[in-house]
C-alpha atoms as a PDB file:
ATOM      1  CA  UNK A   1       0.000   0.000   0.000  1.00  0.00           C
ATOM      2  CA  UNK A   2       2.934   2.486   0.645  1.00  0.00           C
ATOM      3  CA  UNK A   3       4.584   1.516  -2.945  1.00  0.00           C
ATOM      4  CA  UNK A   4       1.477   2.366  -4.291  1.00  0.00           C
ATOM      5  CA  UNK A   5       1.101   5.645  -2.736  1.00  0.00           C
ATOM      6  CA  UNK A   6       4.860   6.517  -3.600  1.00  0.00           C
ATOM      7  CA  UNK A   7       4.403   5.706  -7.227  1.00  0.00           C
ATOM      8  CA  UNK A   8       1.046   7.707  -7.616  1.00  0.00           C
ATOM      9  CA  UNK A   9       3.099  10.719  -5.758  1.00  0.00           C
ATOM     10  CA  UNK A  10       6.049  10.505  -8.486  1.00  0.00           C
ATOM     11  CA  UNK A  11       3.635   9.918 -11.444  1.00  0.00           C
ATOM     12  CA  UNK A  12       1.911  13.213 -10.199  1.00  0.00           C
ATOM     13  CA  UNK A  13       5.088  14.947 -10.024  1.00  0.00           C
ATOM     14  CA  UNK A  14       6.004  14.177 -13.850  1.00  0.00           C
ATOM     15  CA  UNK A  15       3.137  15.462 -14.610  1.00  0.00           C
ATOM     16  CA  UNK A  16       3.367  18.667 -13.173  1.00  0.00           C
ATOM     17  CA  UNK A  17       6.815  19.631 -14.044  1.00  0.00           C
ATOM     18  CA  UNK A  18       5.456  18.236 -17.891  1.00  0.00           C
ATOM     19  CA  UNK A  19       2.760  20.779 -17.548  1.00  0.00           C
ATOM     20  CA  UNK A  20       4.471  24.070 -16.260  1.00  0.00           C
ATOM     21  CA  UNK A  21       7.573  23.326 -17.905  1.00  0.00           C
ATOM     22  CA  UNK A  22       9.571  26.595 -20.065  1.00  0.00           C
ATOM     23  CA  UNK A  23      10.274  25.971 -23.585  1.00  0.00           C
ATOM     24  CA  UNK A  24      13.643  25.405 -24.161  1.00  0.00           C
ATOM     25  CA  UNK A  25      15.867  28.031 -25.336  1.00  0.00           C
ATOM     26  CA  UNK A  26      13.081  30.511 -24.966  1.00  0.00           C
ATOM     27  CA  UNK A  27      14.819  32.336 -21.742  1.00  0.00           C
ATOM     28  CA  UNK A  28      13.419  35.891 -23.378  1.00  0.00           C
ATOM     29  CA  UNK A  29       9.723  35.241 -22.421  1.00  0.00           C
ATOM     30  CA  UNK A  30       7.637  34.804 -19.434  1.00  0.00           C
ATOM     31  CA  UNK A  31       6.095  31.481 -20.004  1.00  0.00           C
ATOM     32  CA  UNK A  32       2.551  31.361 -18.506  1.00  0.00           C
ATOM     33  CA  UNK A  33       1.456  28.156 -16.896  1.00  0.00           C
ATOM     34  CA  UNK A  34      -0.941  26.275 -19.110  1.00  0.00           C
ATOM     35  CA  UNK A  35      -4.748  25.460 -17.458  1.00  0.00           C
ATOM     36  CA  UNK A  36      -5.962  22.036 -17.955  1.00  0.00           C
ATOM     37  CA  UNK A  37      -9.397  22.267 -18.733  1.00  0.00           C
ATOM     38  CA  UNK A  38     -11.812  19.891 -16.419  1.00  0.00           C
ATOM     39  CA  UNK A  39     -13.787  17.009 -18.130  1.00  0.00           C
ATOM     40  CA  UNK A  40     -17.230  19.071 -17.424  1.00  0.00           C
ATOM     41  CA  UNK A  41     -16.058  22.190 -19.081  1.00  0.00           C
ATOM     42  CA  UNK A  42     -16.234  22.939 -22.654  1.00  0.00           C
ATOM     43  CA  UNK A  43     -12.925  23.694 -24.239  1.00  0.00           C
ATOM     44  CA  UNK A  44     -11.538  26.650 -25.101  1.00  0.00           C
ATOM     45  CA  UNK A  45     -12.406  27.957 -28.849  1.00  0.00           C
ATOM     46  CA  UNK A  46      -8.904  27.560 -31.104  1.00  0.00           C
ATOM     47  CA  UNK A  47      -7.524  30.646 -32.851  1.00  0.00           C
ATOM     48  CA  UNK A  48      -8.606  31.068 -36.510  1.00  0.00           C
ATOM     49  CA  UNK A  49      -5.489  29.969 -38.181  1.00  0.00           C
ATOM     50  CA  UNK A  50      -4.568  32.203 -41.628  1.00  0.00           C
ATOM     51  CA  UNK A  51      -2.458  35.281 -42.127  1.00  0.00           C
ATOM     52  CA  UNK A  52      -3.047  38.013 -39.826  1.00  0.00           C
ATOM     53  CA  UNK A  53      -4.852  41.319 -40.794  1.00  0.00           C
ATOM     54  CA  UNK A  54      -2.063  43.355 -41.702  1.00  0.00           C
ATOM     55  CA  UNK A  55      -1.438  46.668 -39.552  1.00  0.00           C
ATOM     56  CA  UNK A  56      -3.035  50.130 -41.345  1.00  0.00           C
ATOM     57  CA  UNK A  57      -0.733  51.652 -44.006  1.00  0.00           C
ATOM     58  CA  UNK A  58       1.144  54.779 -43.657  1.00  0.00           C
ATOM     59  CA  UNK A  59      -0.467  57.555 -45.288  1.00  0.00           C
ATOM     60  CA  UNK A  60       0.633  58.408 -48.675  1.00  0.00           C
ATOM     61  CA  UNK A  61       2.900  61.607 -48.586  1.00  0.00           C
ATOM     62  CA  UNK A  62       1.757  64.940 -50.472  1.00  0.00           C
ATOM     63  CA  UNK A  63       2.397  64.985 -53.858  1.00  0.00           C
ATOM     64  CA  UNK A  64       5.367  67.636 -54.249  1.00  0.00           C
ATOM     65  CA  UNK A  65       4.902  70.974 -55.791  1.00  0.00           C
ATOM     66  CA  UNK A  66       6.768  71.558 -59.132  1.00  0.00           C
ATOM     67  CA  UNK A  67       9.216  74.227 -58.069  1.00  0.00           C
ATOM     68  CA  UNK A  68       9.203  77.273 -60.307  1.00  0.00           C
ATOM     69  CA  UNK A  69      11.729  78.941 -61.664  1.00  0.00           C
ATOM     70  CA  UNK A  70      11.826  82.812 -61.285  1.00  0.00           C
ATOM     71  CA  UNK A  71      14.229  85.687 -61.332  1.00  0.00           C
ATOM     72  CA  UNK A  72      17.652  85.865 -59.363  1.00  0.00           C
ATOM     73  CA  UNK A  73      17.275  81.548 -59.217  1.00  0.00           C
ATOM     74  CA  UNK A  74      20.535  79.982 -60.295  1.00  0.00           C
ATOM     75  CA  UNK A  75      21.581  76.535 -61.026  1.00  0.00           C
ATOM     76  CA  UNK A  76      21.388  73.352 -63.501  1.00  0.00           C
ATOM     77  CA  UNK A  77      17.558  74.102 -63.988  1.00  0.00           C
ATOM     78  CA  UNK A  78      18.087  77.313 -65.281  1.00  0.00           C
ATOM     79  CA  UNK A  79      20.657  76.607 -67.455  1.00  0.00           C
ATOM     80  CA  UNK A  80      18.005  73.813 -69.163  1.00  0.00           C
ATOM     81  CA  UNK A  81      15.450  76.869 -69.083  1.00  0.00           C
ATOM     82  CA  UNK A  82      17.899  79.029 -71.110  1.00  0.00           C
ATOM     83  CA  UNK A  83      19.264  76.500 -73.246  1.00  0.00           C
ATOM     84  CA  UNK A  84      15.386  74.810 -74.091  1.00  0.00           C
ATOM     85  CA  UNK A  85      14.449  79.155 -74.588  1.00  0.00           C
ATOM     86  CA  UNK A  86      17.493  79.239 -77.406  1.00  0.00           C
ATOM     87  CA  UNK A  87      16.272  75.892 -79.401  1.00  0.00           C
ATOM     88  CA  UNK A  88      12.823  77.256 -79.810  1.00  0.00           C
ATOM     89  CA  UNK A  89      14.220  80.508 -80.588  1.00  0.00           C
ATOM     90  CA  UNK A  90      13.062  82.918 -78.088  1.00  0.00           C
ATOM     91  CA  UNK A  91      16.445  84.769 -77.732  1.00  0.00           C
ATOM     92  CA  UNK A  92      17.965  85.269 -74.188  1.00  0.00           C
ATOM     93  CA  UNK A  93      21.488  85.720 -74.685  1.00  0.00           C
ATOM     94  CA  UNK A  94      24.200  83.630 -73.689  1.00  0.00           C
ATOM     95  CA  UNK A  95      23.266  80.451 -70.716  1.00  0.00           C
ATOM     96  CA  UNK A  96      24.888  81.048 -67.933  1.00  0.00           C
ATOM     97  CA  UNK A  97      22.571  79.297 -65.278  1.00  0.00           C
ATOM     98  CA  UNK A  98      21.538  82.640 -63.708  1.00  0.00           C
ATOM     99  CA  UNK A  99      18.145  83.862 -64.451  1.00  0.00           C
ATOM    100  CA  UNK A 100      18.457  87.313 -64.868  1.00  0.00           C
ATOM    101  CA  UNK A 101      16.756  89.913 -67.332  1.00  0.00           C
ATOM    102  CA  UNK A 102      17.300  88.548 -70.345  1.00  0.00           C
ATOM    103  CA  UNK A 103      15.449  85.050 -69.051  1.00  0.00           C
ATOM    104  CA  UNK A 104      12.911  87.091 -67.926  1.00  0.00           C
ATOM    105  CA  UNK A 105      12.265  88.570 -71.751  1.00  0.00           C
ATOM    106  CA  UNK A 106      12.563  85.679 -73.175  1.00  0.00           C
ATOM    107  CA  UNK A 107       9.793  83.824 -70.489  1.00  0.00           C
ATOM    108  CA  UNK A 108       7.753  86.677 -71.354  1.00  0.00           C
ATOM    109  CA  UNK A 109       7.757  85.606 -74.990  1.00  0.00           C
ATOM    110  CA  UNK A 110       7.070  82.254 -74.498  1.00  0.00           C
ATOM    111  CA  UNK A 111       4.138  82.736 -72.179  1.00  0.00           C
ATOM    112  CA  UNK A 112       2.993  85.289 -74.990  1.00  0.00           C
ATOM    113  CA  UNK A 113       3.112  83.145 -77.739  1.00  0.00           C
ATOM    114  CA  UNK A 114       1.503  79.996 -75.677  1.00  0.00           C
ATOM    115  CA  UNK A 115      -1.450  83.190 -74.590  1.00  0.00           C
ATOM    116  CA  UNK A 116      -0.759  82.498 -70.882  1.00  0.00           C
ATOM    117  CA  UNK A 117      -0.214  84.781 -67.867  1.00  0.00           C
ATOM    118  CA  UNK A 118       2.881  87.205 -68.914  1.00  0.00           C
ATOM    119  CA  UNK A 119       4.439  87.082 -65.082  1.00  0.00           C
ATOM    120  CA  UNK A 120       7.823  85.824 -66.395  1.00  0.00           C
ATOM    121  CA  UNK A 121       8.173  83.610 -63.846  1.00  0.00           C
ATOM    122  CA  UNK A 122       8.129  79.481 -65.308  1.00  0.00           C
ATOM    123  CA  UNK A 123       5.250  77.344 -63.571  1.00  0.00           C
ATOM    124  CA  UNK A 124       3.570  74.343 -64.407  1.00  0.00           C
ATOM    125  CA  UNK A 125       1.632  76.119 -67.296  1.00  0.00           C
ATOM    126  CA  UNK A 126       4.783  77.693 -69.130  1.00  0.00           C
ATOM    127  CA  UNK A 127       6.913  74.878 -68.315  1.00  0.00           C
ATOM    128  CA  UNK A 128       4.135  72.576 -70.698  1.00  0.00           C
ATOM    129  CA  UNK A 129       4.406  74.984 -73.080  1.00  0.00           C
ATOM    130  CA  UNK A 130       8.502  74.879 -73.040  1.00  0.00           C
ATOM    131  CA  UNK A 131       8.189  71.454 -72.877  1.00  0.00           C
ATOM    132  CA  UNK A 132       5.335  71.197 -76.158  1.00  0.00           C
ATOM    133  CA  UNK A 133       7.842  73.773 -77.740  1.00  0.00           C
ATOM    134  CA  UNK A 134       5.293  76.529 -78.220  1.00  0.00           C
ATOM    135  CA  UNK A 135       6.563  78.956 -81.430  1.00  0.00           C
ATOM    136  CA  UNK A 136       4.266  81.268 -83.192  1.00  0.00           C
ATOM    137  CA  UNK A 137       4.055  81.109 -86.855  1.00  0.00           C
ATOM    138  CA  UNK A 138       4.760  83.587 -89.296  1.00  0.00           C
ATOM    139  CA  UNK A 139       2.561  85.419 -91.938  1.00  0.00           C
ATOM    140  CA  UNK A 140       5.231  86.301 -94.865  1.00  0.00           C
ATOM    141  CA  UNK A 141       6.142  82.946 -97.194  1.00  0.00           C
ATOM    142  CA  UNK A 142       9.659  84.165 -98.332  1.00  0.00           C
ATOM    143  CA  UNK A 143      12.369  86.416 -97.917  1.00  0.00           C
ATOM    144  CA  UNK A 144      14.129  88.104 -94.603  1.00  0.00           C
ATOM    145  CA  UNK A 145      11.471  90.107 -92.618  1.00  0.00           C
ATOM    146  CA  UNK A 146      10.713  91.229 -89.276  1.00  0.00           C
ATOM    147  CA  UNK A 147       7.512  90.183 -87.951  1.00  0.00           C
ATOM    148  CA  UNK A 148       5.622  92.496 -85.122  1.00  0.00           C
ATOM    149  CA  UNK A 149       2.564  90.764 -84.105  1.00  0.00           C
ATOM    150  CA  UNK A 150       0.643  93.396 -82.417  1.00  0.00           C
ATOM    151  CA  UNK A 151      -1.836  91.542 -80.445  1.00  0.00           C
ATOM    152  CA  UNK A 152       0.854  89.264 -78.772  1.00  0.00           C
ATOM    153  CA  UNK A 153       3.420  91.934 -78.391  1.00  0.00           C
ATOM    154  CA  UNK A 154       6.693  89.929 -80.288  1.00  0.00           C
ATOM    155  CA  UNK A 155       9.002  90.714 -82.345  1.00  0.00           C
ATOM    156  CA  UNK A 156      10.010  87.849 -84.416  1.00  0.00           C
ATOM    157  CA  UNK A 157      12.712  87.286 -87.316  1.00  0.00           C
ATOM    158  CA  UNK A 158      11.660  85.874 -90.047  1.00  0.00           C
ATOM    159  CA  UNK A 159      13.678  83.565 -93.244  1.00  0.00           C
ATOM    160  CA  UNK A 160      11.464  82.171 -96.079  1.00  0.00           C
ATOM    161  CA  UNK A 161       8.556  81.870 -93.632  1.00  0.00           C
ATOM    162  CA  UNK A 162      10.584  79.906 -90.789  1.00  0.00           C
ATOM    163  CA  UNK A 163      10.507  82.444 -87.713  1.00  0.00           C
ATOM    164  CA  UNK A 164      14.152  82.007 -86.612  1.00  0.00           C
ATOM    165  CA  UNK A 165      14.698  84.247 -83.366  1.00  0.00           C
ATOM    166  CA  UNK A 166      11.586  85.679 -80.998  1.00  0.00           C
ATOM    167  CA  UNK A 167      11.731  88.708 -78.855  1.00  0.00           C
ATOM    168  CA  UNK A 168       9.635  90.007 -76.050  1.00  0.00           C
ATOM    169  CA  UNK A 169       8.759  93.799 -77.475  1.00  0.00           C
ATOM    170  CA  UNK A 170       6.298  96.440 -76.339  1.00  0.00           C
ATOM    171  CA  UNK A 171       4.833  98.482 -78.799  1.00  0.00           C
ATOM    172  CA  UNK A 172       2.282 101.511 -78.733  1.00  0.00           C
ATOM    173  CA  UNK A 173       0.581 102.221 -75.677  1.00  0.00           C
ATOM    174  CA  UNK A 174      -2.505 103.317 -77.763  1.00  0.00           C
ATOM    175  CA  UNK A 175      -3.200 105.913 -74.662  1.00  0.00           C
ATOM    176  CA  UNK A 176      -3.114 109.550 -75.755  1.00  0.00           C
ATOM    177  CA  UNK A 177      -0.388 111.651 -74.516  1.00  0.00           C
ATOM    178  CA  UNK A 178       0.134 115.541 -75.089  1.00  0.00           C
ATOM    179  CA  UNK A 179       3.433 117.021 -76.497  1.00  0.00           C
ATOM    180  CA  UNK A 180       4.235 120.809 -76.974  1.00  0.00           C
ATOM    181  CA  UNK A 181       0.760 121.455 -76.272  1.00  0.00           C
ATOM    182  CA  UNK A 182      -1.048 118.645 -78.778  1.00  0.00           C
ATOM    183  CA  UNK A 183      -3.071 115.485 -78.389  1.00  0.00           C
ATOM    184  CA  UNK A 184      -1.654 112.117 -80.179  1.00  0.00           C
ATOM    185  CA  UNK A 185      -2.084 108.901 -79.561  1.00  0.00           C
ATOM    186  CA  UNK A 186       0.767 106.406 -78.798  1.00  0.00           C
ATOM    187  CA  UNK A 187       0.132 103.834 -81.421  1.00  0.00           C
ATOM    188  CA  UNK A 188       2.322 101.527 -83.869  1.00  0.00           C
ATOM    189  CA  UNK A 189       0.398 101.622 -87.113  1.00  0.00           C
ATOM    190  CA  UNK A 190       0.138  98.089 -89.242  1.00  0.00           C
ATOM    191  CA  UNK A 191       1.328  97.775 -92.362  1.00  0.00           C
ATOM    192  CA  UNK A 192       4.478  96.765 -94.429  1.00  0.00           C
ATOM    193  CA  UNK A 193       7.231  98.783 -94.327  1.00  0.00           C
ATOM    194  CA  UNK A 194      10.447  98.979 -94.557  1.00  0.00           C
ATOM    195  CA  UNK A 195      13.845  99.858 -92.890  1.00  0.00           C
ATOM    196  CA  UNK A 196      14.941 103.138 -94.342  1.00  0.00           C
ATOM    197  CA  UNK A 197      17.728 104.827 -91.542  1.00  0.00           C
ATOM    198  CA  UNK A 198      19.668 103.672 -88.723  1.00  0.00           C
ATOM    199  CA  UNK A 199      21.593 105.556 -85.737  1.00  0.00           C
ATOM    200  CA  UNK A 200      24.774 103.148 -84.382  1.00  0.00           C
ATOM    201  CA  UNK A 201      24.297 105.032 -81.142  1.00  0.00           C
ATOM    202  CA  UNK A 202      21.745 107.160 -78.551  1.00  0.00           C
ATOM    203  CA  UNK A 203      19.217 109.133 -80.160  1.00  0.00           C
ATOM    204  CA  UNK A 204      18.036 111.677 -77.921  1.00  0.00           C
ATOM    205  CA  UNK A 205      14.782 112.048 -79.292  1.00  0.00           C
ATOM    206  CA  UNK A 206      11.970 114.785 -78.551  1.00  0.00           C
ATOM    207  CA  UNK A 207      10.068 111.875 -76.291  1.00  0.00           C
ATOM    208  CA  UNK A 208      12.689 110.298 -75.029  1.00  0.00           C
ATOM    209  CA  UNK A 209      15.967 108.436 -75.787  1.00  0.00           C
ATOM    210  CA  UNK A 210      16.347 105.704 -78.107  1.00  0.00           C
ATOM    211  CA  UNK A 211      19.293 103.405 -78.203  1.00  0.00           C
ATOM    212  CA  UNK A 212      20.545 101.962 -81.383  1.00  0.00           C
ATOM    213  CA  UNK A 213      17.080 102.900 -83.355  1.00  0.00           C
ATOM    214  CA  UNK A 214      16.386 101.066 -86.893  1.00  0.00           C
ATOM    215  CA  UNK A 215      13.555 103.096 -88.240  1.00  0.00           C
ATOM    216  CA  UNK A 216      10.776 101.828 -90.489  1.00  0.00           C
ATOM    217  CA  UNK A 217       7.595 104.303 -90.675  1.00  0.00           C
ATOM    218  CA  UNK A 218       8.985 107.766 -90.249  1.00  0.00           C
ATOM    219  CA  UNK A 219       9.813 108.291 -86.907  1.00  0.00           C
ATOM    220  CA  UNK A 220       8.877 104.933 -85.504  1.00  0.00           C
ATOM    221  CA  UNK A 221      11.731 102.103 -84.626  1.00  0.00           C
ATOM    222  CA  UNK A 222      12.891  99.363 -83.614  1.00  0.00           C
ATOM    223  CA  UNK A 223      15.461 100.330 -80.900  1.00  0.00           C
ATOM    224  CA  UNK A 224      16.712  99.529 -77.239  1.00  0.00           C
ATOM    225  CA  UNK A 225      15.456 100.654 -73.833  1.00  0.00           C
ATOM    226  CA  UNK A 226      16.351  99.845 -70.739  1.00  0.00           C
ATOM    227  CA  UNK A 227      12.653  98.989 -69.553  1.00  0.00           C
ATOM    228  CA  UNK A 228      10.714  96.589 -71.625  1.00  0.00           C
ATOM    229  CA  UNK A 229       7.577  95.462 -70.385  1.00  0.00           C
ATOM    230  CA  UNK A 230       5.438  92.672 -71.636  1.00  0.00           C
ATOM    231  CA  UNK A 231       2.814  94.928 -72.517  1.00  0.00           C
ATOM    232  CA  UNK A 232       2.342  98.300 -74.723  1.00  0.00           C
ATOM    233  CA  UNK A 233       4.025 101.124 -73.192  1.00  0.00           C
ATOM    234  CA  UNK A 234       5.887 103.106 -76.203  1.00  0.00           C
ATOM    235  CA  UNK A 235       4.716 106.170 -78.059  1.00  0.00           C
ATOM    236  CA  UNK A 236       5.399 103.858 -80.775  1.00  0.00           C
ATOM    237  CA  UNK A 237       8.246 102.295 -81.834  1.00  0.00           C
ATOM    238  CA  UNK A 238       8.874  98.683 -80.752  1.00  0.00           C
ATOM    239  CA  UNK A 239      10.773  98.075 -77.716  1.00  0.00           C
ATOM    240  CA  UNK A 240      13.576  95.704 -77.547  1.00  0.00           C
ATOM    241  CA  UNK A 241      16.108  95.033 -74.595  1.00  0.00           C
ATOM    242  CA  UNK A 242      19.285  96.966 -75.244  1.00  0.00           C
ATOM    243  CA  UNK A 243      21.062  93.745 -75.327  1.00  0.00           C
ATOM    244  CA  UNK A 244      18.572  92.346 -78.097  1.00  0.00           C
ATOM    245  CA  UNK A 245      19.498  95.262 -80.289  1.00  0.00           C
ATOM    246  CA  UNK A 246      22.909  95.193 -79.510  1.00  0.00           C
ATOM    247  CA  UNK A 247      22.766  91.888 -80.782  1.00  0.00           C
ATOM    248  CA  UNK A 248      20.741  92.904 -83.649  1.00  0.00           C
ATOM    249  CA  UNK A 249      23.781  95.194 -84.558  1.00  0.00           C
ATOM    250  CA  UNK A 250      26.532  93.003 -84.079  1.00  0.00           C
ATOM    251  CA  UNK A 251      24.965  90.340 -86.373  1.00  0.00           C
ATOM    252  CA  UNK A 252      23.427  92.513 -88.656  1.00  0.00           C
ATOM    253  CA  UNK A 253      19.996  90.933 -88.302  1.00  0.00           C
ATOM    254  CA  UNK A 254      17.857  94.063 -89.198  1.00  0.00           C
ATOM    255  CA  UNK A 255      20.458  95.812 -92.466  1.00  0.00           C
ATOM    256  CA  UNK A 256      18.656  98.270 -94.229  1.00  0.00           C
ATOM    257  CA  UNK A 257      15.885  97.407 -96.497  1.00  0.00           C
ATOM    258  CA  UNK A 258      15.124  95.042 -94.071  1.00  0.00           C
ATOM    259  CA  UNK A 259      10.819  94.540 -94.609  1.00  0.00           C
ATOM    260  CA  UNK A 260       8.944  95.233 -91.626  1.00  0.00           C
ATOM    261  CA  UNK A 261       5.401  93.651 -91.640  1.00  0.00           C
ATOM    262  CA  UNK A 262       3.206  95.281 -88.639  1.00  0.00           C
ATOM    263  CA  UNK A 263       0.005  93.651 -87.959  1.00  0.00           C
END
């Protein structure tokens, strides 16, 4: 009778420490002790096996802004502005990754000749339009000409109908202004003309000076200023950047006899 009670003491043993035992190797985590359910009670539901619901996503990040390019910038983007401005023709000068002035003009033109907002500055609208490779299209068929499209406000170079170089320009004002006591009104009359004088300097003319002037109709030019909006604002001759007409000059773009078409 002892044995017996000895033998059901180990037996019960066994099956304790088989019970509460630690998985091996596992010294990390707590181990909880494991309940042994009772005959009478109804066991425990299992866990639904399967992958587990993954945990919520992060939420996407906000799509980033296009940066614009505007005056005083400087950098590799600007020099692919300036560069992209040359091969459509709108003239700028020479790249040199600074957006100055001249970028300015030449974003003016663009934007002009796509009919967008004339702000110079190169947002997601004008940058489609660099990127299309907006041009405007001339009117004459053949010969050298210079183009001045009133109602965009350019100035465009023309060879056997191909418009080769595009400049920002402001023209007549068509606002009346008074001089030595008389009413005109600041306008640049259409037409076809032609160039018939040049000065190779400052004209000091009775409304104002005029740098470098090619004249075409009387006293109306082309010639350099220093301000050049993208809008009318002459008392008639068509604006260029002093740098444009230099240019002009030193390539001999506009000789005499050069046609002018105004319309």
């Amino acid at each position: 009778m002892l044995r017996k009670i000895f033998t059901y003491a180990a037996t019960a043993t066994v099956a304790l420490t088989l019970v509460t035992g630690c998985k091996s190797g596992d010294s990390d985590k707590a181990a909880a002790p494991a309940i042994q359910p009772s005959a009478s009670s109804p066991s425990a539901p299992a866990e639904p096996s399967g992958t587990p619901s993954p945990s919520p996503s992060a939420p996407a990040a906000p799509a980033v802004k296009p940066q614009k390019l505007k005056a005083g910038d400087k950098g590799t983007q600007v020099l692919a502005l300036q560069q992209r401005l040359t091969e459509l023709g709108y003239w700028n000068g020479k790249a040199d990754s600074a957006f100055g002035s001249l970028t300015t003009q030449a974003v003016y033109a663009l934007q002009k000749a796509a009919g967008l907002g004339r702000d110079g500055v190169v947002g997601p609208k004008t940058q489609t339009a660099l990127d299309q490779g907006v041009r405007p299209n001339a009117k004459s068929k053949s010969g050298h000409l210079v183009e001045i499209d009133l109602k965009r406000q350019l100035l465009m170079l023309v060879d056997n109908g191909t418009v080769t170089q595009i400049f920002n320009t402001a023209t007549g004002s068509n606002q009346h202004y008074v001089f030595e006591g008389k009413t005109y009104l600041a306008d640049t009359p259409p037409g076809h003309f032609t160039v018939s004088r040049q000065i190779d300097g400052q004209r000091d003319g009775p409304l104002g000076p005029l740098w470098r002037p090619k004249y075409f109709n009387g006293g109306i030019a082309v010639h350099g200023a220093p301000n050049v909006p993208p809008y009318p604002a002459s008392h008639g001759c068509a604006r260029l950047t002093n740098a444009a007409i230099d240019w002009i000059w030193s390539t001999n773009k506009i000789p005499l006899k050069t046609k002018v078409w105004v319309y």
